[in-house]
N, C-alpha and C. Protein backbone atom coordinates (compact mmCIF):
# COMPACT_ATOMS: atom_id res chain seq x y z
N UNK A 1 0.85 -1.19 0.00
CA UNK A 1 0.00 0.00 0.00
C UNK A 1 0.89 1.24 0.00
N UNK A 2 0.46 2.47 -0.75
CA UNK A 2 1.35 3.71 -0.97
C UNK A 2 -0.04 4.75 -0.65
N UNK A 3 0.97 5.42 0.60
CA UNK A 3 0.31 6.83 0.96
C UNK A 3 1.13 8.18 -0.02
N UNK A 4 -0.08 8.85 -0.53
CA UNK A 4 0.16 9.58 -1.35
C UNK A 4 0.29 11.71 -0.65
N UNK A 5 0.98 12.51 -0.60
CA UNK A 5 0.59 13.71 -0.17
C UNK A 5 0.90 14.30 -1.12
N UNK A 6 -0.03 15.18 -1.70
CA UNK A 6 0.72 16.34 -2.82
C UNK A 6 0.67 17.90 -2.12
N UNK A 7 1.80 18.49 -2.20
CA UNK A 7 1.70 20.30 -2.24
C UNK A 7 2.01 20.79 -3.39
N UNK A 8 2.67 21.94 -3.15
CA UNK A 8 2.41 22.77 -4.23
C UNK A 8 1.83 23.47 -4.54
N UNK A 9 0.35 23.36 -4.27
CA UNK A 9 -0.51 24.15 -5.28
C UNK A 9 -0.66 25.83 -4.58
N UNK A 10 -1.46 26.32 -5.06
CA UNK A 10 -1.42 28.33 -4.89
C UNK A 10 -2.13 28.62 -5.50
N UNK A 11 -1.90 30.63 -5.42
CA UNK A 11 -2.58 31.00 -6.23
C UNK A 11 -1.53 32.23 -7.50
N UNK A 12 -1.95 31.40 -8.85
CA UNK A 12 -0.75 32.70 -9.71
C UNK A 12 -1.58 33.13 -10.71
N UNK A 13 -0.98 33.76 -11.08
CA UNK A 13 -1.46 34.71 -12.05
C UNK A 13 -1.16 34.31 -13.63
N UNK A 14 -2.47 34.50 -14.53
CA UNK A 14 -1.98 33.84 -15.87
C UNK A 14 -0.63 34.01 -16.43
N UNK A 15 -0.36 32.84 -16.96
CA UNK A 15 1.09 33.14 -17.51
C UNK A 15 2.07 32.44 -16.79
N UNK A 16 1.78 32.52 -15.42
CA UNK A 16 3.19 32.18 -14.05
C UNK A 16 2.86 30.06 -14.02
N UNK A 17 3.83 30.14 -13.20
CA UNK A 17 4.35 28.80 -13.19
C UNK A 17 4.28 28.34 -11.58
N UNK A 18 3.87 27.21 -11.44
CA UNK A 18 3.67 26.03 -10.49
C UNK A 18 4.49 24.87 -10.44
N UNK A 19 5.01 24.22 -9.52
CA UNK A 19 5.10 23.21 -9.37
C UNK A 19 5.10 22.10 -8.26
N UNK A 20 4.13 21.26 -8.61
CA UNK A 20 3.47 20.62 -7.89
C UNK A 20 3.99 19.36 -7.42
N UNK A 21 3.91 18.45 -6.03
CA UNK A 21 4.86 17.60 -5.88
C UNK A 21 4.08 16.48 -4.80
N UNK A 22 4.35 15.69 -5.26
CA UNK A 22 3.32 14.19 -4.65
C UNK A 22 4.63 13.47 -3.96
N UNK A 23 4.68 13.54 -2.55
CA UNK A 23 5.39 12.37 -1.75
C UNK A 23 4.71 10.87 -1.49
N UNK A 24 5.42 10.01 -1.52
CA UNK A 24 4.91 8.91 -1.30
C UNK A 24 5.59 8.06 -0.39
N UNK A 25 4.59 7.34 0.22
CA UNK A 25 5.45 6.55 1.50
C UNK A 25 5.62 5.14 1.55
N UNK A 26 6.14 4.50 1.78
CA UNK A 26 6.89 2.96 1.61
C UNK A 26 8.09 2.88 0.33
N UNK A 27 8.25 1.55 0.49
CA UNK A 27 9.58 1.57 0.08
C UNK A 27 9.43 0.38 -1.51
N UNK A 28 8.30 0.84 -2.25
CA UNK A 28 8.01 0.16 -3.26
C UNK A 28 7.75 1.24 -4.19
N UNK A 29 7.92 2.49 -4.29
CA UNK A 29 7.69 3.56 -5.15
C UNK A 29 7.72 3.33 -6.47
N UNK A 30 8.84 2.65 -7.08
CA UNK A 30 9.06 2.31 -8.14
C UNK A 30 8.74 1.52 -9.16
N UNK A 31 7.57 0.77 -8.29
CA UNK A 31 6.59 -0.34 -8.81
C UNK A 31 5.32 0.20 -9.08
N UNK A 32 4.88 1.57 -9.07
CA UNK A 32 3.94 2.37 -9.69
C UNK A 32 4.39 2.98 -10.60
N UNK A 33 3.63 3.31 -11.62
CA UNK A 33 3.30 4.26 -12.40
C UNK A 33 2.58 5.23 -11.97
N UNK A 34 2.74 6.60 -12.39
CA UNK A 34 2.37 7.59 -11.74
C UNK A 34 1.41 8.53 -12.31
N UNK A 35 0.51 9.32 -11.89
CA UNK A 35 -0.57 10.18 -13.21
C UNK A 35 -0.41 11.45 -12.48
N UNK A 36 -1.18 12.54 -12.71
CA UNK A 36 -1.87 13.54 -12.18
C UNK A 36 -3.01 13.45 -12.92
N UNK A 37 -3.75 13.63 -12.10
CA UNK A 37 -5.35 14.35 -12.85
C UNK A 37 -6.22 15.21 -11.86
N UNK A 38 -6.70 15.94 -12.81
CA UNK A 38 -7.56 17.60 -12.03
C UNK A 38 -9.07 17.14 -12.10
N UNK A 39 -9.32 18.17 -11.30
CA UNK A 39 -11.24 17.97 -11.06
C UNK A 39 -11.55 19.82 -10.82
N UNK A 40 -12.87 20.29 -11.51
CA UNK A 40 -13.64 20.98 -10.99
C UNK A 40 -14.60 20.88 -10.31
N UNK A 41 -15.44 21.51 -9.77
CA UNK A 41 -16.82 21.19 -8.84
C UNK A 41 -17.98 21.02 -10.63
N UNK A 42 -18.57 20.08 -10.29
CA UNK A 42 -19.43 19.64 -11.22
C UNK A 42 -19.32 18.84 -12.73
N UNK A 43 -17.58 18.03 -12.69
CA UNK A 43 -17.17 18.03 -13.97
C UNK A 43 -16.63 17.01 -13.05
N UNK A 44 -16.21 15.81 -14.06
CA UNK A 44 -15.77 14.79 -14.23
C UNK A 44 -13.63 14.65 -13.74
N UNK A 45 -13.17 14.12 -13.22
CA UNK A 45 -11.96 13.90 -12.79
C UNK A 45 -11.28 14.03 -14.45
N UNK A 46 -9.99 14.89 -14.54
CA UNK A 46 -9.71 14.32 -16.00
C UNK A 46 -8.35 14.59 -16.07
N UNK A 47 -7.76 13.60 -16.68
CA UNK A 47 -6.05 13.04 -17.23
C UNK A 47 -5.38 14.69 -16.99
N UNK A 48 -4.32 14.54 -16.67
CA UNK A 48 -3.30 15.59 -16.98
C UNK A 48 -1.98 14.94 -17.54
N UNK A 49 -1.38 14.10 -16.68
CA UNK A 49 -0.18 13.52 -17.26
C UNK A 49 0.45 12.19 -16.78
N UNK A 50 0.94 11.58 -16.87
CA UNK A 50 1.52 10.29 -16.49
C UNK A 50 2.82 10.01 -16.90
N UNK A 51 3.46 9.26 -16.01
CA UNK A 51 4.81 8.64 -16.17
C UNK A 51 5.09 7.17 -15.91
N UNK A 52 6.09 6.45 -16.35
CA UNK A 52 6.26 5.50 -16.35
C UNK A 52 6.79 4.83 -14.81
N UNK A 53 7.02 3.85 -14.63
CA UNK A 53 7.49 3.46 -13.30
C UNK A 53 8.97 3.68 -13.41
N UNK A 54 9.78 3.36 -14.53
CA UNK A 54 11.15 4.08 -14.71
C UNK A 54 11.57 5.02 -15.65
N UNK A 55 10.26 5.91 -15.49
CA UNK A 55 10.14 7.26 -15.92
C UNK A 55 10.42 7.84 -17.28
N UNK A 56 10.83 6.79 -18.14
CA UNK A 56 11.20 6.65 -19.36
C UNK A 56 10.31 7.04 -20.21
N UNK A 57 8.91 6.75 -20.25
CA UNK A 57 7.75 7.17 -20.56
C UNK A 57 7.03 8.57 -20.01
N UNK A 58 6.62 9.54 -20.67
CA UNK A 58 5.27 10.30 -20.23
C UNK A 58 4.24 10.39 -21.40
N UNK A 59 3.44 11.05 -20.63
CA UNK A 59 2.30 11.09 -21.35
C UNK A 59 1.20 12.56 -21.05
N UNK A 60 0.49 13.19 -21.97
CA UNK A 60 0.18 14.50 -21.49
C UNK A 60 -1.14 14.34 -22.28
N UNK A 61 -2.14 15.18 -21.13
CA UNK A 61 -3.26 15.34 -22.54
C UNK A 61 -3.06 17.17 -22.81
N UNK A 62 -3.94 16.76 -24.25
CA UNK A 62 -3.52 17.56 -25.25
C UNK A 62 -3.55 19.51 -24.50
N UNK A 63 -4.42 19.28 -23.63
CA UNK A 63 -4.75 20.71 -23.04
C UNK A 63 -3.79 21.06 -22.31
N UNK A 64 -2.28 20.43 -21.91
CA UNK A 64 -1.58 20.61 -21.18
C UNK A 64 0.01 20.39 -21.95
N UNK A 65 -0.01 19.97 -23.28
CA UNK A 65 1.11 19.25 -23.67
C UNK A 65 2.14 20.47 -24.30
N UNK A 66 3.32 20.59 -23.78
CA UNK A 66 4.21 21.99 -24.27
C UNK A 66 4.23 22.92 -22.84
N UNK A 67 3.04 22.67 -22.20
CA UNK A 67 3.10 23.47 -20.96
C UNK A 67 3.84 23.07 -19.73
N UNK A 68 3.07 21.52 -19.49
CA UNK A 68 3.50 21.26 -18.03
C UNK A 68 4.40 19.75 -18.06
N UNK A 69 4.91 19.37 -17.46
CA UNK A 69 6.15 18.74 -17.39
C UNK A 69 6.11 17.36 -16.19
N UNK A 70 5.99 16.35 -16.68
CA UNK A 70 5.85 15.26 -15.30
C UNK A 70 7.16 14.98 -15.16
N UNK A 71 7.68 14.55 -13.81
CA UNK A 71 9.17 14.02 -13.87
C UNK A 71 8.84 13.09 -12.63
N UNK A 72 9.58 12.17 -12.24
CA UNK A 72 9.86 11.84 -10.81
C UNK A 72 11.56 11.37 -10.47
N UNK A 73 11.70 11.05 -8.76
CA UNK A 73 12.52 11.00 -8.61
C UNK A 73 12.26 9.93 -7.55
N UNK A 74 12.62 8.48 -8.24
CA UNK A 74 12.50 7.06 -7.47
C UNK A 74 13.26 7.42 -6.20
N UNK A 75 14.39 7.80 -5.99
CA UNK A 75 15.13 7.40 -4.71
C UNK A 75 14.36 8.59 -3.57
N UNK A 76 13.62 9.74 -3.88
CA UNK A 76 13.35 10.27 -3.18
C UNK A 76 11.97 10.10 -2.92
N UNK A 77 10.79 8.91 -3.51
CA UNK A 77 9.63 8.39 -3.69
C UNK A 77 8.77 10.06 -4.11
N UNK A 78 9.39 10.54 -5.20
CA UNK A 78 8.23 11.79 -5.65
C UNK A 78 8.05 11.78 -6.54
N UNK A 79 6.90 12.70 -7.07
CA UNK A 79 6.94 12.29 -8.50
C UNK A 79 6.28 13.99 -8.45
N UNK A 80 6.76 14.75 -9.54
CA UNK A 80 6.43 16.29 -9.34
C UNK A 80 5.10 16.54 -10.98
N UNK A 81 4.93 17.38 -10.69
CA UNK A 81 4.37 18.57 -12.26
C UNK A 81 4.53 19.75 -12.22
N UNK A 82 5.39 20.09 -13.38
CA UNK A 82 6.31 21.01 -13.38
C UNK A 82 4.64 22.22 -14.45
N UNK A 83 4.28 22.83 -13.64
CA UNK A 83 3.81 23.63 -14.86
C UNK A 83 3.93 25.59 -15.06
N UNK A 84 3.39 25.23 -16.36
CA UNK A 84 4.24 26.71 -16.68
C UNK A 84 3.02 27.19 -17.92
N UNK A 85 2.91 28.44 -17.79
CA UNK A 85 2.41 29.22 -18.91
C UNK A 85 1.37 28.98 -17.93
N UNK A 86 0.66 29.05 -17.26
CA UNK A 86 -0.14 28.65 -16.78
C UNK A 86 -2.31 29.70 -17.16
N UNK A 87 -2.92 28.72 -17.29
CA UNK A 87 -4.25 29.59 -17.99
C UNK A 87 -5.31 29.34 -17.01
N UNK A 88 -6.40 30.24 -17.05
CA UNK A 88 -7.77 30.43 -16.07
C UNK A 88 -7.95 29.19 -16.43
N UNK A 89 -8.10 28.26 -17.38
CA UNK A 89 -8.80 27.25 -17.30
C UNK A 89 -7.64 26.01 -16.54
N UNK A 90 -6.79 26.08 -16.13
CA UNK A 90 -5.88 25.09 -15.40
C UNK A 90 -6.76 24.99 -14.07
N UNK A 91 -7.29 25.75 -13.66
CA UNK A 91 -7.48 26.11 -12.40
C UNK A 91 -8.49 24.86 -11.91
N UNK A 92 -8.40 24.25 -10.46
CA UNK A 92 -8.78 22.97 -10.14
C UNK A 92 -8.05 21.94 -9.38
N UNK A 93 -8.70 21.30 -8.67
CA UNK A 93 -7.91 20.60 -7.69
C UNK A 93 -7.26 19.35 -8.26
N UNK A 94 -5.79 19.52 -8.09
CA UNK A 94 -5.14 18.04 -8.78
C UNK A 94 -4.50 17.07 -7.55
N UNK A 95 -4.92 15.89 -8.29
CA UNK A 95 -4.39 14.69 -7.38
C UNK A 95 -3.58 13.75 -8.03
N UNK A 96 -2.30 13.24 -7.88
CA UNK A 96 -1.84 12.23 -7.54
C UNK A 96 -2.35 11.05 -7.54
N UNK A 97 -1.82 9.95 -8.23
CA UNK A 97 -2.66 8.92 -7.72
C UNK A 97 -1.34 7.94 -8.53
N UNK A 98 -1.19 6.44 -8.11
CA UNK A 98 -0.45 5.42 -8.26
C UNK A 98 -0.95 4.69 -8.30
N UNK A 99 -0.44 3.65 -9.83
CA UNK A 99 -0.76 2.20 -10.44
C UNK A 99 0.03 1.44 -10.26
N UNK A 100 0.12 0.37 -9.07
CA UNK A 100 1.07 -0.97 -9.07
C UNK A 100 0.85 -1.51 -10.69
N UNK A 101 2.25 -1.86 -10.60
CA UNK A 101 2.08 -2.52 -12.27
C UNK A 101 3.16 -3.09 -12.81
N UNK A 102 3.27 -3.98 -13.23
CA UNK A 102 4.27 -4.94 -13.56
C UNK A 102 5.05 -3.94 -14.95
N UNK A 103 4.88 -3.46 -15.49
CA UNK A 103 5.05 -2.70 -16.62
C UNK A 103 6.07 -1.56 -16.06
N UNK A 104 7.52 -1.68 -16.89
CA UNK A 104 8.03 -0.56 -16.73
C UNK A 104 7.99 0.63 -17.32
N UNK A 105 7.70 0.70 -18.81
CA UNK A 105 7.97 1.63 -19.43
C UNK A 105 6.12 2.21 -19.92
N UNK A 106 5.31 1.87 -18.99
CA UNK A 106 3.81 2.27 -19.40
C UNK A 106 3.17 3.26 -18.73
N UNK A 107 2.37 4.05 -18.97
CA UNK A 107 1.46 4.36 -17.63
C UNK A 107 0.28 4.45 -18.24
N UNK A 108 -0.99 4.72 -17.58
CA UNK A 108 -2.39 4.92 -18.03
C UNK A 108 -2.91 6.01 -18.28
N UNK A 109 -3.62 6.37 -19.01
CA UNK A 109 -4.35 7.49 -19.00
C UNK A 109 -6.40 7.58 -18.15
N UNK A 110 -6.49 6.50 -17.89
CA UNK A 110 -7.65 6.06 -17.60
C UNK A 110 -7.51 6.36 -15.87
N UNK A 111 -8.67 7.47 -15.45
CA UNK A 111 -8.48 7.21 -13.55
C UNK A 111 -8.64 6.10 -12.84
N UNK A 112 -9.44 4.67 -13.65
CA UNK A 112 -9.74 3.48 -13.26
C UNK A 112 -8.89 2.77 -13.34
N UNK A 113 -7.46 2.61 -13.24
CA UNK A 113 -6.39 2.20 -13.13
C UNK A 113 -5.75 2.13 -12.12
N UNK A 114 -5.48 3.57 -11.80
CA UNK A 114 -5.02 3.70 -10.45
C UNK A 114 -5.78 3.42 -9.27
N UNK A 115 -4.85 2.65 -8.31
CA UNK A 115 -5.24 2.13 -7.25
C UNK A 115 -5.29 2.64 -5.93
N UNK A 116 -4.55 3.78 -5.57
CA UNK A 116 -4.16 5.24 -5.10
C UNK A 116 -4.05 6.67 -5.04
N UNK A 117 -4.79 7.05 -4.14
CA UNK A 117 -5.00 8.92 -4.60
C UNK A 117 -4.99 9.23 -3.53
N UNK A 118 -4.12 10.51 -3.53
CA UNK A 118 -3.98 11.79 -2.65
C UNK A 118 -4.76 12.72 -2.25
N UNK A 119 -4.71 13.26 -1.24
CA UNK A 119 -6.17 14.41 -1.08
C UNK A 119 -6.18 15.79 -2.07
N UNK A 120 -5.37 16.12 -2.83
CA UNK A 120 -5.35 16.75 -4.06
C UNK A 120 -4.73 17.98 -2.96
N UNK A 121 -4.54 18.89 -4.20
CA UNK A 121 -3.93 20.57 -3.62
C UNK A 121 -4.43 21.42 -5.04
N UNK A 122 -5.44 22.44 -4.53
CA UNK A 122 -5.91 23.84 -5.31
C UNK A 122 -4.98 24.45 -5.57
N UNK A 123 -5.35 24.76 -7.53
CA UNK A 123 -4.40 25.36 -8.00
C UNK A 123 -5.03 26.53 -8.56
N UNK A 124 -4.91 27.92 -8.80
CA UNK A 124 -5.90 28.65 -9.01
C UNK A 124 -5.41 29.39 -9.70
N UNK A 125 -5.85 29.73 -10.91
CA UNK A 125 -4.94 30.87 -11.61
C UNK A 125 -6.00 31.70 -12.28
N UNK A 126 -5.34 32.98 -11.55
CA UNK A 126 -6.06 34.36 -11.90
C UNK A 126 -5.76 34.84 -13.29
N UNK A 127 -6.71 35.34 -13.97
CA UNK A 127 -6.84 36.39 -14.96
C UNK A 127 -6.14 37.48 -15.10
């Protein structure tokens, strides 16, 4: 089992840059694959980005791709999102979440995958 915490999040101003950072606890980090995905109040949970379990892989959806940046760092069990340019419509609570998975070089884009999620951190970006 992997406990997930993300910070990071704030409040910036269009244009400015975030970066967001999911700790994880035990000593199997590396056997997940990793996502972010955002939520508004009344709208559906949806993809932001994913990485592989040896990070070799990412993956972005299209509303975010050029902007924001997944990376992690196995020995320190984190896995960050680097974002930048940032727009009113980013704005929304993102969570963290981890897929045990035999697969090194994969991750999912689907939230029904992951087996783990964080209590998210508000990201808010002003006009």
């Amino acid at each position: 089992q992997v406990q997930l915490v993300e910070s990071g999040g704030g409040l910036v101003q269009a244009g400015g840059s975030l970066r967001l950072s999911c700790a994880a606890s035990g000593r199997t980090f590396s056997s997940y694959a990793m996502g972010w995905f955002r939520q508004t109040p009344g709208k559906e949970r949806e993809f932001v980005a994913a990485i592989s379990r040896s990070g070799s892989s990412t993956y972005y959806a299209d509303s975010v791709k050029g902007r924001f940046t997944i990376s992690r760092d196995n020995a320190d069990n984190t896995v960050y999102l680097q974002m930048n340019s940032l727009k009113p419509e980013d704005t929304a609570v993102y969570y963290c979440a981890a897929d045990w998975t035999y697969y090194t070089h994969t991750a999912h884009s689907r939230s029904q995958e992951y087996d783990y999620w964080g209590q998210g951190t508000q990201v808010t970006v002003s006009s």
